[in-house]
C-alpha atoms as a PDB file:
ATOM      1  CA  UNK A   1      85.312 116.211  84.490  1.00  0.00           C
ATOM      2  CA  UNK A   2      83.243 114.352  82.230  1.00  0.00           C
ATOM      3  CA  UNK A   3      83.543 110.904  84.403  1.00  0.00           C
ATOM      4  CA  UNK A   4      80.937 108.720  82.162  1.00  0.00           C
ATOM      5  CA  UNK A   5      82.921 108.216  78.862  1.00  0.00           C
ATOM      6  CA  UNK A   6      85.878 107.217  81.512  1.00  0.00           C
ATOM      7  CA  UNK A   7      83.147 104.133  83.322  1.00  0.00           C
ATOM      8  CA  UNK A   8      84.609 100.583  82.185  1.00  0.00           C
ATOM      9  CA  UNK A   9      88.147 101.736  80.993  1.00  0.00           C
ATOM     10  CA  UNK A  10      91.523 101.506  82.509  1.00  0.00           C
ATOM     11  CA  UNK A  11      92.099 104.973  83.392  1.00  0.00           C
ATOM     12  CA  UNK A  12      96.067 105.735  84.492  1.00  0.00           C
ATOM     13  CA  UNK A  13      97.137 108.569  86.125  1.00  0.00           C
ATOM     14  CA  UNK A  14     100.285 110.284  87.391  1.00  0.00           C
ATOM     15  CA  UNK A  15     101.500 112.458  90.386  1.00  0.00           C
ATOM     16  CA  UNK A  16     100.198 116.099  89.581  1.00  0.00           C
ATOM     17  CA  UNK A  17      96.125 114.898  89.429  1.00  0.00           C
ATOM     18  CA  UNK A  18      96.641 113.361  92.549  1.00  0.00           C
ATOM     19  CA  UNK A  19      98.608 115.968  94.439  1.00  0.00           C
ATOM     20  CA  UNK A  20      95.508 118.267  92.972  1.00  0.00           C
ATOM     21  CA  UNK A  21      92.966 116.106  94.768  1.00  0.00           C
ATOM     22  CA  UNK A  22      94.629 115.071  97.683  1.00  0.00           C
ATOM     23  CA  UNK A  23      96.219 118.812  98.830  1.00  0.00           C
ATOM     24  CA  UNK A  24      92.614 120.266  97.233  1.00  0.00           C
ATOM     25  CA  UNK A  25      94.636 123.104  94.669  1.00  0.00           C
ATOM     26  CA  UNK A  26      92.140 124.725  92.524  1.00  0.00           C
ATOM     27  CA  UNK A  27      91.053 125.395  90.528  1.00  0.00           C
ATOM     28  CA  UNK A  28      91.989 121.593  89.499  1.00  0.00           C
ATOM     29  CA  UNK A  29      90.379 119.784  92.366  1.00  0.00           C
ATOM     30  CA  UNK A  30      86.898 120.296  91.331  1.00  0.00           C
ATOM     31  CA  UNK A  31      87.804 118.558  88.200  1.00  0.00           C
ATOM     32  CA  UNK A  32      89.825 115.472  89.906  1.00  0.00           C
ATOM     33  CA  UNK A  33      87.697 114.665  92.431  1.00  0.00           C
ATOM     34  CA  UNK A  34      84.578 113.124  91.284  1.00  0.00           C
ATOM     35  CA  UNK A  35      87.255 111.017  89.392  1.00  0.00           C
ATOM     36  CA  UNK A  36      89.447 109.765  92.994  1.00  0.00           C
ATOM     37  CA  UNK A  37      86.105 109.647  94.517  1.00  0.00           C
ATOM     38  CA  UNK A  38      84.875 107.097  92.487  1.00  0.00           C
ATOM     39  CA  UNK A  39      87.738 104.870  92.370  1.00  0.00           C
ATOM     40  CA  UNK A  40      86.512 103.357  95.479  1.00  0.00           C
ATOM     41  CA  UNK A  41      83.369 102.984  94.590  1.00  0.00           C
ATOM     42  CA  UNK A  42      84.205 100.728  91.714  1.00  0.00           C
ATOM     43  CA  UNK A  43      83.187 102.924  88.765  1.00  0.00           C
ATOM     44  CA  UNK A  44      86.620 103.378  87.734  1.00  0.00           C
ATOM     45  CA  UNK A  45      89.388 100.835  86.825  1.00  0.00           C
ATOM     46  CA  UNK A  46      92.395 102.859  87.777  1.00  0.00           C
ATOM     47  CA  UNK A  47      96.434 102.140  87.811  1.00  0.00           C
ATOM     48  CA  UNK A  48      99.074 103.741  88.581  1.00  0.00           C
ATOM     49  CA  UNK A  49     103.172 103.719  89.183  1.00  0.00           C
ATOM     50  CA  UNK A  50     104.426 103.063  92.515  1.00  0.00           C
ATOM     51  CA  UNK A  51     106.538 105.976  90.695  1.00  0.00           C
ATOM     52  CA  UNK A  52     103.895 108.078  91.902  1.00  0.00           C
ATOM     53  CA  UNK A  53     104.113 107.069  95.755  1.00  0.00           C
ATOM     54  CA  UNK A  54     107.553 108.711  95.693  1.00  0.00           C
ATOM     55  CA  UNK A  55     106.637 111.296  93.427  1.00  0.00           C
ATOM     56  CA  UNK A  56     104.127 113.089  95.829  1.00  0.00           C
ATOM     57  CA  UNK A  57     105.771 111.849  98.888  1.00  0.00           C
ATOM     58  CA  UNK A  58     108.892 114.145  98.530  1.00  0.00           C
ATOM     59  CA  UNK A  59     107.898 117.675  99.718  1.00  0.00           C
ATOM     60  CA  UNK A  60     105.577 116.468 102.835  1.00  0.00           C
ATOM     61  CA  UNK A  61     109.020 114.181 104.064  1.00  0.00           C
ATOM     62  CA  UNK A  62     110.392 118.085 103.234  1.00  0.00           C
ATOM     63  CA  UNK A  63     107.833 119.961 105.228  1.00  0.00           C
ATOM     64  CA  UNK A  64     107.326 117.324 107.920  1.00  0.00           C
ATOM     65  CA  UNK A  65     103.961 117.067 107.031  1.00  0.00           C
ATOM     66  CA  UNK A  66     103.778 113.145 108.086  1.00  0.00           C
ATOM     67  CA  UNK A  67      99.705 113.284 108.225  1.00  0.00           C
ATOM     68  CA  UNK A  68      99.723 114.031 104.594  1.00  0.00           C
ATOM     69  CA  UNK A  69     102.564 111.208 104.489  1.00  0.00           C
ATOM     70  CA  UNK A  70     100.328 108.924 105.527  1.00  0.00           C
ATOM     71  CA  UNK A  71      96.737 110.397 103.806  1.00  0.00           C
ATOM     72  CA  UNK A  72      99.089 109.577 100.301  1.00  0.00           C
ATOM     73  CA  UNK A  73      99.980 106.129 101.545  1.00  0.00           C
ATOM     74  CA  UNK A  74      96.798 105.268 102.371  1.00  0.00           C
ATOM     75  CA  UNK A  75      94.961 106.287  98.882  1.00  0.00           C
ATOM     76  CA  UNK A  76      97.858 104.658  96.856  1.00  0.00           C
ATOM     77  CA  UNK A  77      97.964 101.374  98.964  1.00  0.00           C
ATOM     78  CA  UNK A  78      95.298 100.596 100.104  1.00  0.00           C
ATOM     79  CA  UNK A  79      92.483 102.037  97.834  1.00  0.00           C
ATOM     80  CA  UNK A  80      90.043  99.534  96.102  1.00  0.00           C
ATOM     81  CA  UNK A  81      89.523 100.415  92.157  1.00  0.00           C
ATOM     82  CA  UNK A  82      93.437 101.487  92.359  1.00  0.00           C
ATOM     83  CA  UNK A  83      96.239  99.025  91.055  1.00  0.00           C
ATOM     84  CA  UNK A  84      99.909 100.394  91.671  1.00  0.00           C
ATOM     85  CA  UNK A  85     102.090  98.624  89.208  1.00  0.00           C
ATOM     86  CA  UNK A  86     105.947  98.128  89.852  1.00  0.00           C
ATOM     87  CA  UNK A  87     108.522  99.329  87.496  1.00  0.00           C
ATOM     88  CA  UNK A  88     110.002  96.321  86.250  1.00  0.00           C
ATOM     89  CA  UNK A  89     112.185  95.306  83.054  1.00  0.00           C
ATOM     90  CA  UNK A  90     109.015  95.132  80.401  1.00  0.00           C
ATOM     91  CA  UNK A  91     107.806  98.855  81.988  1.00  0.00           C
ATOM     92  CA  UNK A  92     111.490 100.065  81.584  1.00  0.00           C
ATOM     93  CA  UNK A  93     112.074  98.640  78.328  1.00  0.00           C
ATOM     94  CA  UNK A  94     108.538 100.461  77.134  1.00  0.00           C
ATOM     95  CA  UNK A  95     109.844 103.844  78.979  1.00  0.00           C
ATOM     96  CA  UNK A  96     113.154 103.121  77.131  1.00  0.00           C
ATOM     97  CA  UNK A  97     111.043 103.074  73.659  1.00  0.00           C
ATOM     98  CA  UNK A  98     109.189 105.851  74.414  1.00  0.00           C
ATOM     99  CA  UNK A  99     112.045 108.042  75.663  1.00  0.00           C
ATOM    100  CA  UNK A 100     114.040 107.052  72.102  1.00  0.00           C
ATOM    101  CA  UNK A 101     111.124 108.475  70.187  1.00  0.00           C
ATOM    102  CA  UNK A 102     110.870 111.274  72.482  1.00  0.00           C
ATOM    103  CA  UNK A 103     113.855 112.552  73.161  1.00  0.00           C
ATOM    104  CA  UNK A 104     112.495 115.494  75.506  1.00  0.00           C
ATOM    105  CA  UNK A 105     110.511 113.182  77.479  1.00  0.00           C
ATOM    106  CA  UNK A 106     111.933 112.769  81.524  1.00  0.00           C
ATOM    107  CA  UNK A 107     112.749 109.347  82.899  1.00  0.00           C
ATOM    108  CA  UNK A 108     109.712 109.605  85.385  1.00  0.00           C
ATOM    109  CA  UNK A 109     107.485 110.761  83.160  1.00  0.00           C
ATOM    110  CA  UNK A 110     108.206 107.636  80.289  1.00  0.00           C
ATOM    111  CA  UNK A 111     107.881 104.831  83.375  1.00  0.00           C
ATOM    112  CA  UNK A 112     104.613 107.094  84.173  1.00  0.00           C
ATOM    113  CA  UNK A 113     103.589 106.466  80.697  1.00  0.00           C
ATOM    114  CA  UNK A 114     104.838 102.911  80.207  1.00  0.00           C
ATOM    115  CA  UNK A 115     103.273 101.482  82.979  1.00  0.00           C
ATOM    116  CA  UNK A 116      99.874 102.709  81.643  1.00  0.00           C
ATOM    117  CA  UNK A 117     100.943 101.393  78.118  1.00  0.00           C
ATOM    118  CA  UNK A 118     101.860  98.180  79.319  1.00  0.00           C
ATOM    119  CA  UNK A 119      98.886  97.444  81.820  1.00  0.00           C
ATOM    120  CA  UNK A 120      96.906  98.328  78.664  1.00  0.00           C
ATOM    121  CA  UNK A 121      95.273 101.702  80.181  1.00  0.00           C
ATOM    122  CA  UNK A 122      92.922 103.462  77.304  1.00  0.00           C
ATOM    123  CA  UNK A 123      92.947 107.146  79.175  1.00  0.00           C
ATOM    124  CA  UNK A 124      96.330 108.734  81.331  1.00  0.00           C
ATOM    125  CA  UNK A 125      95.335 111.865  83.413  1.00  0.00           C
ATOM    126  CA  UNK A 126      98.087 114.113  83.490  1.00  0.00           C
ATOM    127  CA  UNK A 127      98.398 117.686  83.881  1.00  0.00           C
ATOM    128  CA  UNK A 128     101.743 117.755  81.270  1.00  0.00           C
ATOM    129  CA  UNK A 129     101.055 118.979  78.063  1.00  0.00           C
ATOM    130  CA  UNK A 130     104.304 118.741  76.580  1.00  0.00           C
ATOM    131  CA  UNK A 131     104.033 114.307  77.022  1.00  0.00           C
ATOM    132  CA  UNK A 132     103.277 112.976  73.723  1.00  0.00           C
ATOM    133  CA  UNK A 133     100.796 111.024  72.220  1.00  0.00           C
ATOM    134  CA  UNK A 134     100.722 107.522  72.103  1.00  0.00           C
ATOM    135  CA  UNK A 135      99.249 104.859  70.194  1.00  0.00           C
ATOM    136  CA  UNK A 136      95.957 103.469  72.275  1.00  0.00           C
ATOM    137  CA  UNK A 137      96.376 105.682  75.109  1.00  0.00           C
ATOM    138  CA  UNK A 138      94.522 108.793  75.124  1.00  0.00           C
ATOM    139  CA  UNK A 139      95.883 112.061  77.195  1.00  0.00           C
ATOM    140  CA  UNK A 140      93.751 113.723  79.513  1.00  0.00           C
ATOM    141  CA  UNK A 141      94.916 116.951  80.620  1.00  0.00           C
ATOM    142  CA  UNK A 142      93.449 118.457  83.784  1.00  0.00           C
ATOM    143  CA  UNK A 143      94.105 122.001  82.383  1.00  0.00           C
ATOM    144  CA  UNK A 144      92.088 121.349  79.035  1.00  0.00           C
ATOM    145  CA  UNK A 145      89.016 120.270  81.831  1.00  0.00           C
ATOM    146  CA  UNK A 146      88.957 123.081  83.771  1.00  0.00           C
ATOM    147  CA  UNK A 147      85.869 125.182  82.697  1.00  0.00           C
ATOM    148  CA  UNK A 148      86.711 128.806  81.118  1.00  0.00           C
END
């Protein structure tokens, strides 16, 4: 991933980057991780929803897998360079917007996206093509990174 244009910008991200990184799926991790590497090392100013704690916690709990229960509790609570913002009713109200002009975006996905809106992110790593555009808030898909 081309990390320097993303250096002094609020960078948001949701679930399926992380789950890349964390569970190392290529070919995406190779992409993701110089980014969730340098979160905390401070050259990234990253958010995201604590939408994304129960997101990616859901099929360890399944599996039983509590060490990777833990490994995601630790990078999404306690990392420096990462700020996990609560839904709450100006993040819903936003999701609500963006749901009303998007009628095939999901629930999750428009709090994903409305927390980055409203925290005033300028970049949202995703890996979901089909979320839409949005004014100020540029998409980065991991799929349009990976080298061909």
């Amino acid at each position: 991933m081309q990390l320097n244009p993303l250096r002094d910008k609020l960078v948001a991200f949701d679930t399926a980057p992380l789950i890349y990184y964390m569970e190392e799926k290529e070919p995406f991790v190779g992409i993701v991780a110089p980014f969730f590497n340098g979160i905390g090392s401070g050259h990234f100013q990253t958010l995201t929803s604590i939408l994304t704690l129960e997101e990616v916690l859901v099929v360890p709990f399944r599996v039983g897998r509590r060490d990777l229960v833990e490994s995601y509790r630790n990078i999404i609570l306690d990392s420096e360079g990462l700020t996990v913002w609560p839904v709450n009713q100006q993040i819903a109200e936003e999701a609500a917007l963006i749901r009303a002009t998007h009628p095939r975006i999901r629930t999750p996905d428009a709090l994903q996206m409305a927390t980055a809106v409203v925290a005033g992110a300028q970049h949202f790593l995703t890996n979901d093509r089909a979320l839409p555009n949005l004014p100020g808030l540029q998409l980065l898909v991991v799929d349009d990174l990976v080298p061909s």
